[in-house]
N, C-alpha and C. Protein backbone atom coordinates (compact mmCIF):
# COMPACT_ATOMS: atom_id res chain seq x y z
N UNK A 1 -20.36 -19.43 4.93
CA UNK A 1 -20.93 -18.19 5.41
C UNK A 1 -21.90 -17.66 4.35
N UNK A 2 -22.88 -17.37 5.09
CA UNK A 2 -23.71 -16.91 3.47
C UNK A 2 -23.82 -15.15 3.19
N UNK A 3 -23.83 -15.15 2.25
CA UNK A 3 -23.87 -14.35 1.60
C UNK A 3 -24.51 -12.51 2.30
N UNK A 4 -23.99 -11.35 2.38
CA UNK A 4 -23.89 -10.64 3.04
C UNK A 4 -23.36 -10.99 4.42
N UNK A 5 -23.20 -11.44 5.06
CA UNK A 5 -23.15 -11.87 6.16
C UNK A 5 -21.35 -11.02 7.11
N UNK A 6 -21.39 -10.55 8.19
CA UNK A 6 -19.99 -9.85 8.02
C UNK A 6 -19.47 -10.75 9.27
N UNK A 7 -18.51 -10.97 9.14
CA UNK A 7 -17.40 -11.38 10.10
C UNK A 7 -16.71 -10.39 11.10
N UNK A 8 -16.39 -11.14 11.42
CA UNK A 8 -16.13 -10.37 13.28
C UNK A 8 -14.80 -9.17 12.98
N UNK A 9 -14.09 -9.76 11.72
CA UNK A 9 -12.98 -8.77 11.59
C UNK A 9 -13.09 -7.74 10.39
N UNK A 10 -14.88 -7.63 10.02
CA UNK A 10 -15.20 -6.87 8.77
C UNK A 10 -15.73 -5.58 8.93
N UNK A 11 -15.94 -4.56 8.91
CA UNK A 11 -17.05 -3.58 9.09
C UNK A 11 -17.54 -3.49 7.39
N UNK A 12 -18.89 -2.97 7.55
CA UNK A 12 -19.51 -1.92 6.71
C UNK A 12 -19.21 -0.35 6.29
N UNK A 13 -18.74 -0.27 5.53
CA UNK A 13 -18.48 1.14 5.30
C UNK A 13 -20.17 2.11 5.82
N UNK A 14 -20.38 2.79 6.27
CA UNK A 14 -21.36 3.78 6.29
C UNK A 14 -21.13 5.29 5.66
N UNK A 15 -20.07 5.47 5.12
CA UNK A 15 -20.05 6.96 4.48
C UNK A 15 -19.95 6.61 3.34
N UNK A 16 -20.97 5.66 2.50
CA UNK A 16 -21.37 5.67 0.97
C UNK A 16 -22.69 5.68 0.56
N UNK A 17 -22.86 7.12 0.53
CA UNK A 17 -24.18 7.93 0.55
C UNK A 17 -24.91 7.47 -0.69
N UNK A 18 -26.41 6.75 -0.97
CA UNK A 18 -27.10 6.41 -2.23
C UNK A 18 -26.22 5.47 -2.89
N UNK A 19 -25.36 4.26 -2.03
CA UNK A 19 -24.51 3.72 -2.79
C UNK A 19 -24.30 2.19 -2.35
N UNK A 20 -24.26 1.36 -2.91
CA UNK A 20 -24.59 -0.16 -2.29
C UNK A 20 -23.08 -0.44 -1.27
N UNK A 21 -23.81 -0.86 0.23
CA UNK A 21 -22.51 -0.98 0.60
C UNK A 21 -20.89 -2.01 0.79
N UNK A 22 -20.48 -1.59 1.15
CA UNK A 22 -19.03 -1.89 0.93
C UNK A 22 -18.29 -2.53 1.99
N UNK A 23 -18.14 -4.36 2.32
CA UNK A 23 -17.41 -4.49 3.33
C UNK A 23 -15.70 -4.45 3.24
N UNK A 24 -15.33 -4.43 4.10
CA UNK A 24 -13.90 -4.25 4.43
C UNK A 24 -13.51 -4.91 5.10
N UNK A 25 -12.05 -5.42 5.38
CA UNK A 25 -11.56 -6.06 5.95
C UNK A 25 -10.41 -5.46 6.74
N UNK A 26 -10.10 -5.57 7.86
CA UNK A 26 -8.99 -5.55 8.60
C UNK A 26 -7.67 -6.11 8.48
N UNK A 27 -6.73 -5.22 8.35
CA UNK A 27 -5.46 -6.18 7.14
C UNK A 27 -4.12 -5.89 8.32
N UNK A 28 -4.04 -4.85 9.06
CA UNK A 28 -3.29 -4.34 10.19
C UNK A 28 -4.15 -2.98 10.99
N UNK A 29 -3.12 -3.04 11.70
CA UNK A 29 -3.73 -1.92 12.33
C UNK A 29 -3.99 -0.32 11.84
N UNK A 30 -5.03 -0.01 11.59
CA UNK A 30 -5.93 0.87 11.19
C UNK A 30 -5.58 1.08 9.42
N UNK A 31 -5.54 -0.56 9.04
CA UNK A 31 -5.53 -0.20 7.51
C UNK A 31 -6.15 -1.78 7.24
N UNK A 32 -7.37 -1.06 6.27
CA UNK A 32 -8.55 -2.06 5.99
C UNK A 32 -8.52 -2.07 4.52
N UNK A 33 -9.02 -3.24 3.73
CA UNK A 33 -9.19 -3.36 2.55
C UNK A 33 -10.25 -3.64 1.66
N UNK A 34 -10.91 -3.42 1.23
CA UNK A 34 -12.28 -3.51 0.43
C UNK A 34 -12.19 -5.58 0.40
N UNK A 35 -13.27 -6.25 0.87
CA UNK A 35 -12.92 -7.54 0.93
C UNK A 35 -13.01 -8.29 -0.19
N UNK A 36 -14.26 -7.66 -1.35
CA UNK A 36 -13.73 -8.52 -2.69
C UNK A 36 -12.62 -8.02 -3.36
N UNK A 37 -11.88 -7.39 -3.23
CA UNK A 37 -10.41 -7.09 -3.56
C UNK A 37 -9.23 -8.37 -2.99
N UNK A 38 -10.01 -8.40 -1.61
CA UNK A 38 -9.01 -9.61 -0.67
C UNK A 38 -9.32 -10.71 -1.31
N UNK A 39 -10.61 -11.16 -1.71
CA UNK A 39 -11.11 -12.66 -2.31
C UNK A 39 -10.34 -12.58 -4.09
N UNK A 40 -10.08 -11.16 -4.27
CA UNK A 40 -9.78 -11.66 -5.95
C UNK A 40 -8.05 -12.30 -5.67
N UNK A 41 -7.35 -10.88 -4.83
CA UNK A 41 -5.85 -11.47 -4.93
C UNK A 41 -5.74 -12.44 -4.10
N UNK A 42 -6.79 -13.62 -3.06
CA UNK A 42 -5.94 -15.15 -2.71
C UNK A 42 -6.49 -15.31 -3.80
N UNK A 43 -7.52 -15.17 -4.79
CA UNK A 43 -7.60 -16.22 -6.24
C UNK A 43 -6.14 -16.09 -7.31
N UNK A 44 -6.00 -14.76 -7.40
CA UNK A 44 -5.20 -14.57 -9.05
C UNK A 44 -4.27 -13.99 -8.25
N UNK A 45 -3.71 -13.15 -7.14
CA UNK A 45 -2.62 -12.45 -6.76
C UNK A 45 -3.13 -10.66 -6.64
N UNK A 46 -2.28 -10.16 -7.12
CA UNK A 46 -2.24 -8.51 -6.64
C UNK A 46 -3.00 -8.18 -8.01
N UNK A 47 -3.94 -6.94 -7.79
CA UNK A 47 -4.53 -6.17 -8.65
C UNK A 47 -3.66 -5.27 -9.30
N UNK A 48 -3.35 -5.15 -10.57
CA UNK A 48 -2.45 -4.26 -11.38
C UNK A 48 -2.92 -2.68 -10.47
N UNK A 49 -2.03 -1.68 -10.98
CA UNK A 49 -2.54 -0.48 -10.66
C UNK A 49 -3.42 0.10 -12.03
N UNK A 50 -3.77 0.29 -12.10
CA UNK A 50 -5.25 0.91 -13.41
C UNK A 50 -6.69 -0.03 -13.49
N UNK A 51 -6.34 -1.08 -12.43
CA UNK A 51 -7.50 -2.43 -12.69
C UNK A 51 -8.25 -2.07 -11.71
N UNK A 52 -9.53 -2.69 -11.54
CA UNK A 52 -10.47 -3.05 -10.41
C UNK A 52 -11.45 -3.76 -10.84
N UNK A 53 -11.91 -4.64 -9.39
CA UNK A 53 -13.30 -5.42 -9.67
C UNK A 53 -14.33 -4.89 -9.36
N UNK A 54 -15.04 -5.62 -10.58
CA UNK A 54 -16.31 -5.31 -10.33
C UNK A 54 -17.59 -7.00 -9.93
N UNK A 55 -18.34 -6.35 -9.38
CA UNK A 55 -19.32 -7.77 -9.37
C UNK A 55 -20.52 -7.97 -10.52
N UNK A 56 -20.49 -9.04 -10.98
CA UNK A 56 -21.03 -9.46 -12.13
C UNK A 56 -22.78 -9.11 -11.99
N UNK A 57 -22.98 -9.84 -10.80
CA UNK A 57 -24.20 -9.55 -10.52
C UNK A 57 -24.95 -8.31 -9.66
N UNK A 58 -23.78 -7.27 -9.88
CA UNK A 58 -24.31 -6.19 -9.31
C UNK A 58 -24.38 -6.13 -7.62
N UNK A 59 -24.41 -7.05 -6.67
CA UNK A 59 -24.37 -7.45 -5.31
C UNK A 59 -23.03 -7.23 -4.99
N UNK A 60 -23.11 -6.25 -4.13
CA UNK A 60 -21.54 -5.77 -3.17
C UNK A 60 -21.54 -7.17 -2.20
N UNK A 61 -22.71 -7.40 -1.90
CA UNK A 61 -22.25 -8.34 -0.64
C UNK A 61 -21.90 -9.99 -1.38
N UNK A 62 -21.73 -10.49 -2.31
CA UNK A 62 -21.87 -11.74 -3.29
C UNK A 62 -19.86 -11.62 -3.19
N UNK A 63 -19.34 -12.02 -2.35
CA UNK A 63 -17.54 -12.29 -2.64
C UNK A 63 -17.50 -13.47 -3.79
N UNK A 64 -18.19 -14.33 -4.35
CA UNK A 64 -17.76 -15.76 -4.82
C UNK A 64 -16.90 -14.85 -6.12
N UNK A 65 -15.81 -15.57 -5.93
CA UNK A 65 -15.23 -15.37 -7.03
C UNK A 65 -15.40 -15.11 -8.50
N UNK A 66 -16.27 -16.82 -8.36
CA UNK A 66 -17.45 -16.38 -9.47
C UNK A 66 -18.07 -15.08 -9.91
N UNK A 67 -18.50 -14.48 -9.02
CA UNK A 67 -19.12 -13.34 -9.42
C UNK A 67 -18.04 -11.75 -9.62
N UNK A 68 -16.91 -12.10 -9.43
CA UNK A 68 -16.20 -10.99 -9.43
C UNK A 68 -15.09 -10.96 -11.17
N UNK A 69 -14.65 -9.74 -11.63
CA UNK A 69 -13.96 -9.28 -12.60
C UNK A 69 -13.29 -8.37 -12.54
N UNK A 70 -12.41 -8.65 -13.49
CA UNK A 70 -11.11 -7.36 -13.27
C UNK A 70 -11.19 -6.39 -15.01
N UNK A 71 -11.39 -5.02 -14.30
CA UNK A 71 -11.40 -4.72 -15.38
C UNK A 71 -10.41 -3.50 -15.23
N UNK A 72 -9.73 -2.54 -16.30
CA UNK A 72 -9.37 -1.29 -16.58
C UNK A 72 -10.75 -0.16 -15.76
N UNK A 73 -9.53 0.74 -15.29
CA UNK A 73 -10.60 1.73 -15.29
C UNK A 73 -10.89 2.93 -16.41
N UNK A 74 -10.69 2.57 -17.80
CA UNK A 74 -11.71 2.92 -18.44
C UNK A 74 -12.56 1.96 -18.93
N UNK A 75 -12.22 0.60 -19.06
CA UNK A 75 -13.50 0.28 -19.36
C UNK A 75 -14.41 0.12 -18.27
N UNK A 76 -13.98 0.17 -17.47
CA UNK A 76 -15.16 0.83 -15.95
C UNK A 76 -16.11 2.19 -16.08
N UNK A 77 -15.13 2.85 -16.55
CA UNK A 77 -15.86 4.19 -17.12
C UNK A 77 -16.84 4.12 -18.48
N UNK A 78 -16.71 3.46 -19.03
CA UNK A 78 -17.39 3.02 -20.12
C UNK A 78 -18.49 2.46 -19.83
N UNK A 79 -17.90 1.71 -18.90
CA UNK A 79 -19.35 0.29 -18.64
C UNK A 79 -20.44 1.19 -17.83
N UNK A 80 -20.04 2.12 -16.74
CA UNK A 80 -20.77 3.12 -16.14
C UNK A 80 -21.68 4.09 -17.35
N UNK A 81 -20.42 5.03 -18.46
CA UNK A 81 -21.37 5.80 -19.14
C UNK A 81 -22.07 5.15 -19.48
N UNK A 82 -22.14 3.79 -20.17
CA UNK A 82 -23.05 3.11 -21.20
C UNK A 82 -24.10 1.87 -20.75
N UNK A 83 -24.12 2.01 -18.80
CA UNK A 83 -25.20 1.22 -18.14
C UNK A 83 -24.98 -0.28 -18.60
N UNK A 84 -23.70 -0.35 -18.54
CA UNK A 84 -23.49 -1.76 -19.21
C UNK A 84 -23.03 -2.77 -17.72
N UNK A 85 -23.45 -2.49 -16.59
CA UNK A 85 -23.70 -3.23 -15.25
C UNK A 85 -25.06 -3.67 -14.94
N UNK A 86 -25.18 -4.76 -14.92
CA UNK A 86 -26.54 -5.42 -14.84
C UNK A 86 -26.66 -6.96 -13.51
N UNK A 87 -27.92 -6.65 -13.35
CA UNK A 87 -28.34 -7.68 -11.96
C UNK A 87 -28.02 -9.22 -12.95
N UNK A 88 -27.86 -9.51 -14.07
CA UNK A 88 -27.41 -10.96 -14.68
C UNK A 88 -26.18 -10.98 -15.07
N UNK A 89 -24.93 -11.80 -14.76
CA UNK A 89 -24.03 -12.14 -14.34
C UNK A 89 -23.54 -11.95 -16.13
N UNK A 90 -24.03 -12.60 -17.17
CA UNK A 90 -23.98 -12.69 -18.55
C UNK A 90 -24.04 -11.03 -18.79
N UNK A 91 -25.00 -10.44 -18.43
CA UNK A 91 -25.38 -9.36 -19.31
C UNK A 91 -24.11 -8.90 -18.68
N UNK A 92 -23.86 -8.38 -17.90
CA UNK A 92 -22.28 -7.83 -17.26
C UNK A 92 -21.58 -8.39 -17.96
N UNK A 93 -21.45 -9.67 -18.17
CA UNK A 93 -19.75 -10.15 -19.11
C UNK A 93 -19.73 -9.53 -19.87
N UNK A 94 -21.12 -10.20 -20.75
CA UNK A 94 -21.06 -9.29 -22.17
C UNK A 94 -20.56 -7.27 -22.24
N UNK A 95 -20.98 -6.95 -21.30
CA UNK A 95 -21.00 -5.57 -20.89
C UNK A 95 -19.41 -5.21 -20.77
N UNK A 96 -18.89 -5.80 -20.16
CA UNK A 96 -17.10 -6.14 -20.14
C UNK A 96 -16.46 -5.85 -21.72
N UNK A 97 -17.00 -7.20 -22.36
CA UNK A 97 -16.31 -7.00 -23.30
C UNK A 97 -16.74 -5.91 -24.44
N UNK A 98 -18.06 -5.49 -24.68
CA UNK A 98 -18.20 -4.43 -25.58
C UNK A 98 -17.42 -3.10 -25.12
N UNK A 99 -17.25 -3.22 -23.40
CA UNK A 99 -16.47 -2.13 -23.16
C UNK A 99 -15.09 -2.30 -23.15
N UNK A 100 -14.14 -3.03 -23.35
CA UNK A 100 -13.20 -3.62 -24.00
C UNK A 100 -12.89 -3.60 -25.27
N UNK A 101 -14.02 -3.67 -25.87
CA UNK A 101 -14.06 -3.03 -27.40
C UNK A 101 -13.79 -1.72 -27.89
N UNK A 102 -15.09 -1.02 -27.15
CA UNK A 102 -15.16 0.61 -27.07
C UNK A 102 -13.84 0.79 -26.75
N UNK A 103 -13.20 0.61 -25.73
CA UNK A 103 -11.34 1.18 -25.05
C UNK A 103 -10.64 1.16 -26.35
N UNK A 104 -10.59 -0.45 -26.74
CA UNK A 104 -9.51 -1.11 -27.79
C UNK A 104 -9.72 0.58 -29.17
N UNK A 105 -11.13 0.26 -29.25
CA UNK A 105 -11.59 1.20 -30.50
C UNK A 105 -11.07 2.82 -30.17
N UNK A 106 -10.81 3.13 -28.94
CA UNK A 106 -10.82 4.19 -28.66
C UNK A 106 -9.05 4.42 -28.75
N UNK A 107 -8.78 3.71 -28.18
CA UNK A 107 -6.87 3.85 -28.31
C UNK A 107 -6.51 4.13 -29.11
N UNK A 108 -7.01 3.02 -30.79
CA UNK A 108 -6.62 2.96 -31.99
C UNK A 108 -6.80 4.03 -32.36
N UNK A 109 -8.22 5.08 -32.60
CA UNK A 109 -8.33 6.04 -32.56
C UNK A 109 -7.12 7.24 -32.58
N UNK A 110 -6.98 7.22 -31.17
CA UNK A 110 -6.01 8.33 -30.62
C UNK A 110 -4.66 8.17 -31.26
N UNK A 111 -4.03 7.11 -31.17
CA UNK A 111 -3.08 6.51 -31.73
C UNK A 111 -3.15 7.02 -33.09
N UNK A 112 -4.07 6.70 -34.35
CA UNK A 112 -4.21 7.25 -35.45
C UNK A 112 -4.13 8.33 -35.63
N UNK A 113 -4.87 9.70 -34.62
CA UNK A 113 -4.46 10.88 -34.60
C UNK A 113 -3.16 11.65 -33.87
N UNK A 114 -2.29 10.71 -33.47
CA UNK A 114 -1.36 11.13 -33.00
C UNK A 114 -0.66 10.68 -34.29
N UNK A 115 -0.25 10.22 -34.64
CA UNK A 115 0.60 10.10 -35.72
C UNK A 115 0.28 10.97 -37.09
N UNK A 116 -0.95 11.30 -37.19
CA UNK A 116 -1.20 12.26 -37.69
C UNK A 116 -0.20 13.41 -38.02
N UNK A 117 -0.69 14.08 -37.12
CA UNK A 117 0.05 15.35 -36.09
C UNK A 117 1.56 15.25 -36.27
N UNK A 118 1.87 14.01 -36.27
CA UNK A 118 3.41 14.09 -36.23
C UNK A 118 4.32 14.10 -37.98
């Protein structure tokens, strides 16, 4: 199937205003699931709760596995403040892990000032 392309049991989200869209999948009755979510857990299993993917190459409609990652949602938040999502698949990895860094750096941080305090 190529690429964007939706299947008979997918819709398009339409209420994601200025925002690349989002297919879904039909999982039971009237409960649907974001479909690169469905393509990550038959690869690796269930998404932790604090995780989500993101696509490497920036393309909502691109499922290949390949192109998908699991990250924390702060280093999601990170990768957002610091524009570290990019249309090249590399520049995103890399973008992953400096924001993986930033988190790691940021914990230690807090951690240091909590013991502080105590």
């Amino acid at each position: 199937m190529a690429i964007g392309t939706v299947k008979r049991n997918e819709t398009r989200s339409k209420d994601r205003p200025n925002r690349a869209p989002i297919v879904v999948v039909k999982q039971a009755e009237r409960k649907w699931k974001p479909n690169h979510r469905r393509v990550w857990e038959e690869a690796y299993g269930p998404i932790p709760k604090g995780y989500k993917t993101v696509f490497l190459d920036g393309n909502s409609l691109n499922f290949s596995i390949t192109n998908l990652a699991l990250v924390t949602d702060a280093e999601f938040l990170i990768m957002n403040e610091k524009h570290l999502i990019s249309s090249d698949k590399q520049v995103t990895r890399s973008g992953i892990e400096l924001a993986r860094l930033l988190s790691k750096t940021h914990q230690i941080k807090r951690r240091k000032r909590k013991n502080e305090r105590s």
